[in-house]
PDB file of N, CA and C in Angstrom:
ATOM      1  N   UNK A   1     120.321  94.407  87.313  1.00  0.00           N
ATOM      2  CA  UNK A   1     119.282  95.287  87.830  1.00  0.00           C
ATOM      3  C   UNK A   1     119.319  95.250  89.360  1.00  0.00           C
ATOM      4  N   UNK A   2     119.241  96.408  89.916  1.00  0.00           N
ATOM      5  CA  UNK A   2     119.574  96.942  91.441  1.00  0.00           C
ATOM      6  C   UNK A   2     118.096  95.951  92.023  1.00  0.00           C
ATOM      7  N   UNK A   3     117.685  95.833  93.538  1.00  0.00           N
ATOM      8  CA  UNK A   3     116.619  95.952  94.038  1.00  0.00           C
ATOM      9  C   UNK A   3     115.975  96.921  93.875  1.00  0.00           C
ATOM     10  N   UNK A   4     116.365  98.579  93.746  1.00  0.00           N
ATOM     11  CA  UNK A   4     115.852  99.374  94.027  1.00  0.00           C
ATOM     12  C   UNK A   4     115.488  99.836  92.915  1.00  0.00           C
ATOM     13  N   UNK A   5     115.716  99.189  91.795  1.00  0.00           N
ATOM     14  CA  UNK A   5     115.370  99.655  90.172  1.00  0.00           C
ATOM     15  C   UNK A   5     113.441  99.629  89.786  1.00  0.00           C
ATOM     16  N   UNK A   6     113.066 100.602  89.360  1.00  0.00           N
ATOM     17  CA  UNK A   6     111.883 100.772  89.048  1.00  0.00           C
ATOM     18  C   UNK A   6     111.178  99.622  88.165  1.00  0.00           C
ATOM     19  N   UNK A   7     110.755  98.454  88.028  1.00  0.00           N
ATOM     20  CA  UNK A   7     110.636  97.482  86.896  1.00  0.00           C
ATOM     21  C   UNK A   7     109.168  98.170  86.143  1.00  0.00           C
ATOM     22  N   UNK A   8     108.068  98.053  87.152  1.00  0.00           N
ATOM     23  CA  UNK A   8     106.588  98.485  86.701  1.00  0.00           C
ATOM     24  C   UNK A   8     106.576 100.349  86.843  1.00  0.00           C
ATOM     25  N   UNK A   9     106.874 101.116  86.189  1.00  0.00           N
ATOM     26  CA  UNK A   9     106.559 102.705  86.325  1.00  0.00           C
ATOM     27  C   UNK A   9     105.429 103.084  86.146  1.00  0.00           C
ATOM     28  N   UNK A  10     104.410 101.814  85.884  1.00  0.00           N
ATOM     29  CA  UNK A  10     102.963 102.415  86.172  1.00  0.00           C
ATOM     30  C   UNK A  10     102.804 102.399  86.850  1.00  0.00           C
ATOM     31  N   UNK A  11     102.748 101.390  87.583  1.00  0.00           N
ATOM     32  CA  UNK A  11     102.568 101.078  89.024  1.00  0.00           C
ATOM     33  C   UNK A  11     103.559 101.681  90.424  1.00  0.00           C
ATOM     34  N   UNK A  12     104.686 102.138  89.784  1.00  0.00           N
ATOM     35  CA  UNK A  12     105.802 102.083  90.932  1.00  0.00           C
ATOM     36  C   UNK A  12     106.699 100.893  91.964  1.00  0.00           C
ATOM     37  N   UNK A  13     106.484 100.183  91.140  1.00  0.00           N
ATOM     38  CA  UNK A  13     106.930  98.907  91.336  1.00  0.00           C
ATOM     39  C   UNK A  13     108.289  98.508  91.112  1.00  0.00           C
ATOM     40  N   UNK A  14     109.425  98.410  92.255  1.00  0.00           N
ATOM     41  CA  UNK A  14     110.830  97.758  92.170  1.00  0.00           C
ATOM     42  C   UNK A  14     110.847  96.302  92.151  1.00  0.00           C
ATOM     43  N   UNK A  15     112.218  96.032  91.440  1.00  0.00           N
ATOM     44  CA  UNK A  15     112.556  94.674  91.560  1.00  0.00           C
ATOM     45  C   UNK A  15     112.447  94.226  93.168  1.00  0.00           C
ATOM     46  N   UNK A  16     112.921  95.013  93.720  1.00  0.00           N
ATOM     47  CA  UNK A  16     113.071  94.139  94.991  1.00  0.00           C
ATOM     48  C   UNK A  16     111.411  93.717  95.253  1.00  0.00           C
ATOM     49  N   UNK A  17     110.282  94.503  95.717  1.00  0.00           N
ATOM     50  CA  UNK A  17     109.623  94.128  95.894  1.00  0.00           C
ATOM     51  C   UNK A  17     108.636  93.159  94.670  1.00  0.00           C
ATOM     52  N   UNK A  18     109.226  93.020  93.630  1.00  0.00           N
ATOM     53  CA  UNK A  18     108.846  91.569  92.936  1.00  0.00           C
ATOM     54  C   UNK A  18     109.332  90.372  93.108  1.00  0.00           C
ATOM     55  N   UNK A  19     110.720  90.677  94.045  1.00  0.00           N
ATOM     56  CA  UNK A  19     111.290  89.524  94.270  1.00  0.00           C
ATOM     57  C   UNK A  19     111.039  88.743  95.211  1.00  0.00           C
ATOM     58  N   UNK A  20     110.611  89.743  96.482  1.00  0.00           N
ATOM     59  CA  UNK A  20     110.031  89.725  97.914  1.00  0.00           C
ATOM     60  C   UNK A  20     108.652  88.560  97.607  1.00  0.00           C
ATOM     61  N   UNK A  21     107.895  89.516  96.699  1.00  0.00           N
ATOM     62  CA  UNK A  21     106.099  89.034  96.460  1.00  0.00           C
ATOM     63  C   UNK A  21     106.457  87.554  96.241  1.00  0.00           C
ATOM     64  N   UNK A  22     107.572  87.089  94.574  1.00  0.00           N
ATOM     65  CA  UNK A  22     107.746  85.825  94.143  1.00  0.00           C
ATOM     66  C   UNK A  22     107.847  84.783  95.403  1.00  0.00           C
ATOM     67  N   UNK A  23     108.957  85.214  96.146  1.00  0.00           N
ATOM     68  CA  UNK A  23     109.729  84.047  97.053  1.00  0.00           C
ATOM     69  C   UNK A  23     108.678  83.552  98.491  1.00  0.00           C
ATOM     70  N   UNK A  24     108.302  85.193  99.022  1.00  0.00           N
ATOM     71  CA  UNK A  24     106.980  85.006  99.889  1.00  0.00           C
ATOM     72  C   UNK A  24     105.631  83.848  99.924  1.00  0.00           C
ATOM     73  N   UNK A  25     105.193  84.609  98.271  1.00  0.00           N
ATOM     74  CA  UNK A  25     103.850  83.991  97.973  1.00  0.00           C
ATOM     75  C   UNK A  25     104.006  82.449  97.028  1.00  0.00           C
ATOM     76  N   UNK A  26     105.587  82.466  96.598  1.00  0.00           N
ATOM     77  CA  UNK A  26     105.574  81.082  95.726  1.00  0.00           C
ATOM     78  C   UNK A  26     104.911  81.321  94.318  1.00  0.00           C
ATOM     79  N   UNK A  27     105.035  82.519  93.985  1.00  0.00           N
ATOM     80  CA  UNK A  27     104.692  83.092  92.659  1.00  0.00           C
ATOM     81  C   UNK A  27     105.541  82.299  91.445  1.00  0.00           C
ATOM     82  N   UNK A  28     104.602  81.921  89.942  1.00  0.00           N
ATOM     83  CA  UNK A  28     105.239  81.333  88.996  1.00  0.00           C
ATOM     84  C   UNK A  28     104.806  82.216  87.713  1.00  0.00           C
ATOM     85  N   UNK A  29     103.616  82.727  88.244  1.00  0.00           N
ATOM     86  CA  UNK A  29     103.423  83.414  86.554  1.00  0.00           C
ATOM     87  C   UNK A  29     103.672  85.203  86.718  1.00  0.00           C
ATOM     88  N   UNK A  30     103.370  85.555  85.367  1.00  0.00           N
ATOM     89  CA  UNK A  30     103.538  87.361  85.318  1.00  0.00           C
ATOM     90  C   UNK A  30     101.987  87.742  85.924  1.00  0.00           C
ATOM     91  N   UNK A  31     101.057  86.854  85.655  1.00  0.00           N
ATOM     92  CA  UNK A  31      99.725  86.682  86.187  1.00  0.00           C
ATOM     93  C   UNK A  31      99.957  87.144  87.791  1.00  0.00           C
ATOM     94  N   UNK A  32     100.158  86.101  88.214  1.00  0.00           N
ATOM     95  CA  UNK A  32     100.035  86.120  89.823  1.00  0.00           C
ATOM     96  C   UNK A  32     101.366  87.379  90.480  1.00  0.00           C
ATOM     97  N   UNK A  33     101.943  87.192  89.892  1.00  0.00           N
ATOM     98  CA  UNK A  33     103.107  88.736  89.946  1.00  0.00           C
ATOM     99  C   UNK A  33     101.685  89.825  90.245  1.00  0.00           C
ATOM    100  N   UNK A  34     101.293  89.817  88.923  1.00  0.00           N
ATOM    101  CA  UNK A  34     100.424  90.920  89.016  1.00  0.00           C
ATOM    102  C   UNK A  34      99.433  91.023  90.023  1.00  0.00           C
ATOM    103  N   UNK A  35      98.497  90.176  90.036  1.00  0.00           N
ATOM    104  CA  UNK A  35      97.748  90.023  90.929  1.00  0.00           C
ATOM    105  C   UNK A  35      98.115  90.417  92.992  1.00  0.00           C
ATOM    106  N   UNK A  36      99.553  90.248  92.835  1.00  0.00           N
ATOM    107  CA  UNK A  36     100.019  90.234  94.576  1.00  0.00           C
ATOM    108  C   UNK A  36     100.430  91.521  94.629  1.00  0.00           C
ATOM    109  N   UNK A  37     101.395  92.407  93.478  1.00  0.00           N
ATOM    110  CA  UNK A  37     102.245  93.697  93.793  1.00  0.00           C
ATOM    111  C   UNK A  37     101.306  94.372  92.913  1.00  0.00           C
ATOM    112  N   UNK A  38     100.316  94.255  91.683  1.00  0.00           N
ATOM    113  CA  UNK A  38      99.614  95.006  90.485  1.00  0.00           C
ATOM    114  C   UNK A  38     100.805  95.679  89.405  1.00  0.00           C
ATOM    115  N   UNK A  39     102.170  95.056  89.701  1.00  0.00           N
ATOM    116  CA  UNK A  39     103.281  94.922  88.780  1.00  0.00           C
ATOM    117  C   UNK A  39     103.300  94.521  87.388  1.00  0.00           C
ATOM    118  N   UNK A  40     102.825  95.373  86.362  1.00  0.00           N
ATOM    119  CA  UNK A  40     102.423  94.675  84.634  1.00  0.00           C
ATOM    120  C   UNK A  40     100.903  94.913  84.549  1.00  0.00           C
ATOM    121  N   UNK A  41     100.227  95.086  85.537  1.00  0.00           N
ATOM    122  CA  UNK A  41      98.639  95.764  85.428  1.00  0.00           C
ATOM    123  C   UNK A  41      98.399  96.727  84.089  1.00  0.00           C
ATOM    124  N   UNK A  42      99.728  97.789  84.282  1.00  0.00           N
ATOM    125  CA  UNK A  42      98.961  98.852  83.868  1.00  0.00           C
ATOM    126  C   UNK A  42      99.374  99.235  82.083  1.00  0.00           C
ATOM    127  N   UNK A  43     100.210  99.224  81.439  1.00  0.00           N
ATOM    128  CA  UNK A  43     100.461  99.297  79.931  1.00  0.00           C
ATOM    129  C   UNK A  43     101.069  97.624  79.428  1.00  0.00           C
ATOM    130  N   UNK A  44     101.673  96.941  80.108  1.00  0.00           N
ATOM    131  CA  UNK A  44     101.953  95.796  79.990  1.00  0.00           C
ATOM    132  C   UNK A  44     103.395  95.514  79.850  1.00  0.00           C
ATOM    133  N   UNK A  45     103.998  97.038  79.324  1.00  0.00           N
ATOM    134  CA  UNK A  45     105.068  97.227  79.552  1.00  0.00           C
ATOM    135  C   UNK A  45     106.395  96.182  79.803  1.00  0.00           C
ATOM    136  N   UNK A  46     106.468  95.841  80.737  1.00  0.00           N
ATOM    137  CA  UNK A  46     107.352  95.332  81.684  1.00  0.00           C
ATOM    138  C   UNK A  46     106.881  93.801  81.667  1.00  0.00           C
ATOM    139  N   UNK A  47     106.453  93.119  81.863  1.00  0.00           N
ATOM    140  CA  UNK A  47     105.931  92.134  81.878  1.00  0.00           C
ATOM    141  C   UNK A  47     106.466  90.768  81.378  1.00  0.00           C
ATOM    142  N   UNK A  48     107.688  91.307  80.023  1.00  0.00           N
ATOM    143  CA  UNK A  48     108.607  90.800  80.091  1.00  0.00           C
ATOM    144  C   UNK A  48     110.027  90.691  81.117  1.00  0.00           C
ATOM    145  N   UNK A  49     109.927  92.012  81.747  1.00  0.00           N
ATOM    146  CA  UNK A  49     111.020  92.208  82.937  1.00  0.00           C
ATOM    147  C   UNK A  49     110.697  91.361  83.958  1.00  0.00           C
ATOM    148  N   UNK A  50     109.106  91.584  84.152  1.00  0.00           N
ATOM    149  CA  UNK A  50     108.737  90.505  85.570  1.00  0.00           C
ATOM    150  C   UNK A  50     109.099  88.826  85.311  1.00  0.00           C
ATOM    151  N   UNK A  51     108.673  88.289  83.867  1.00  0.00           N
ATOM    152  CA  UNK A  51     108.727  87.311  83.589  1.00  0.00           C
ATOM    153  C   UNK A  51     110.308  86.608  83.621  1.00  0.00           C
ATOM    154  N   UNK A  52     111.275  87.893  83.545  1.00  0.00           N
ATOM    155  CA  UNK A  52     112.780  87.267  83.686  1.00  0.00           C
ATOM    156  C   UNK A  52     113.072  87.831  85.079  1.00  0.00           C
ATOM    157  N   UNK A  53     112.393  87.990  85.672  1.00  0.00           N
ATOM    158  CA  UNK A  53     113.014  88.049  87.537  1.00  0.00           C
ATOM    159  C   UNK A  53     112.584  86.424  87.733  1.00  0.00           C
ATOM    160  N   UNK A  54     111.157  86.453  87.407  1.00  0.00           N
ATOM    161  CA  UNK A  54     110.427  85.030  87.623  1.00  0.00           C
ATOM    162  C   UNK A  54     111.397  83.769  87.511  1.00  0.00           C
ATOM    163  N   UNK A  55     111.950  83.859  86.068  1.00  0.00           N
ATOM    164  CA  UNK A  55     112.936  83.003  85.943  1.00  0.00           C
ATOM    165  C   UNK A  55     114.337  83.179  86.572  1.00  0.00           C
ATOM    166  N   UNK A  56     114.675  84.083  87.317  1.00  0.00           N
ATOM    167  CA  UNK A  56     115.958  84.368  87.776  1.00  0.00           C
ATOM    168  C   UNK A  56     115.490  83.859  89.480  1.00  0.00           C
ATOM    169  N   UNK A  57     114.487  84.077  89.944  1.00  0.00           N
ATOM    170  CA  UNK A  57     114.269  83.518  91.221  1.00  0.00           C
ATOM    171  C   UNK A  57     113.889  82.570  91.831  1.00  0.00           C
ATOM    172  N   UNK A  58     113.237  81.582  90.248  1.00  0.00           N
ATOM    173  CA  UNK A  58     113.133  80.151  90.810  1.00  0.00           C
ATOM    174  C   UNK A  58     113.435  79.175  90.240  1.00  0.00           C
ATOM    175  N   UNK A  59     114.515  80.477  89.492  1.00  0.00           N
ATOM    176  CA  UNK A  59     116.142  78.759  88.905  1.00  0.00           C
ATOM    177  C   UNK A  59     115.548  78.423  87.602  1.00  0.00           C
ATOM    178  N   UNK A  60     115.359  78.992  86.791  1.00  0.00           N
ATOM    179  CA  UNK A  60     114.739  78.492  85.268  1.00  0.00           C
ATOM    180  C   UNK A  60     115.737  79.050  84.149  1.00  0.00           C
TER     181      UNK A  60
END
């Protein structure tokens, strides 16, 4: 998946900027994902997508 790939389409939300929010803020859950970008807010959709960036960005 690109940076520039759409992850949340409710929201309008790219990987890159979930990756940005994670590494910035020290993000661990799909919770706090949500809470910083509103990435998985809106049908829930994705939430598994956020949850495997999560694990792809802090080595899990």
């Amino acid at each position: 998946m690109e940076r520039d790939e759409t992850v949340c389409h409710c929201m309008g939300i790219t990987k890159g900027e979930i990756v940005d929010a994670i590494k910035k803020h020290n993000l661990k859950t799909v919770e706090e994902v949500g809470e910083v970008t509103t990435a998985g807010t809106g049908c829930g959709g994705c939430q598994e997508t956020i949850q495997e960036i999560l694990n792809e960005v802090n080595g899990k």
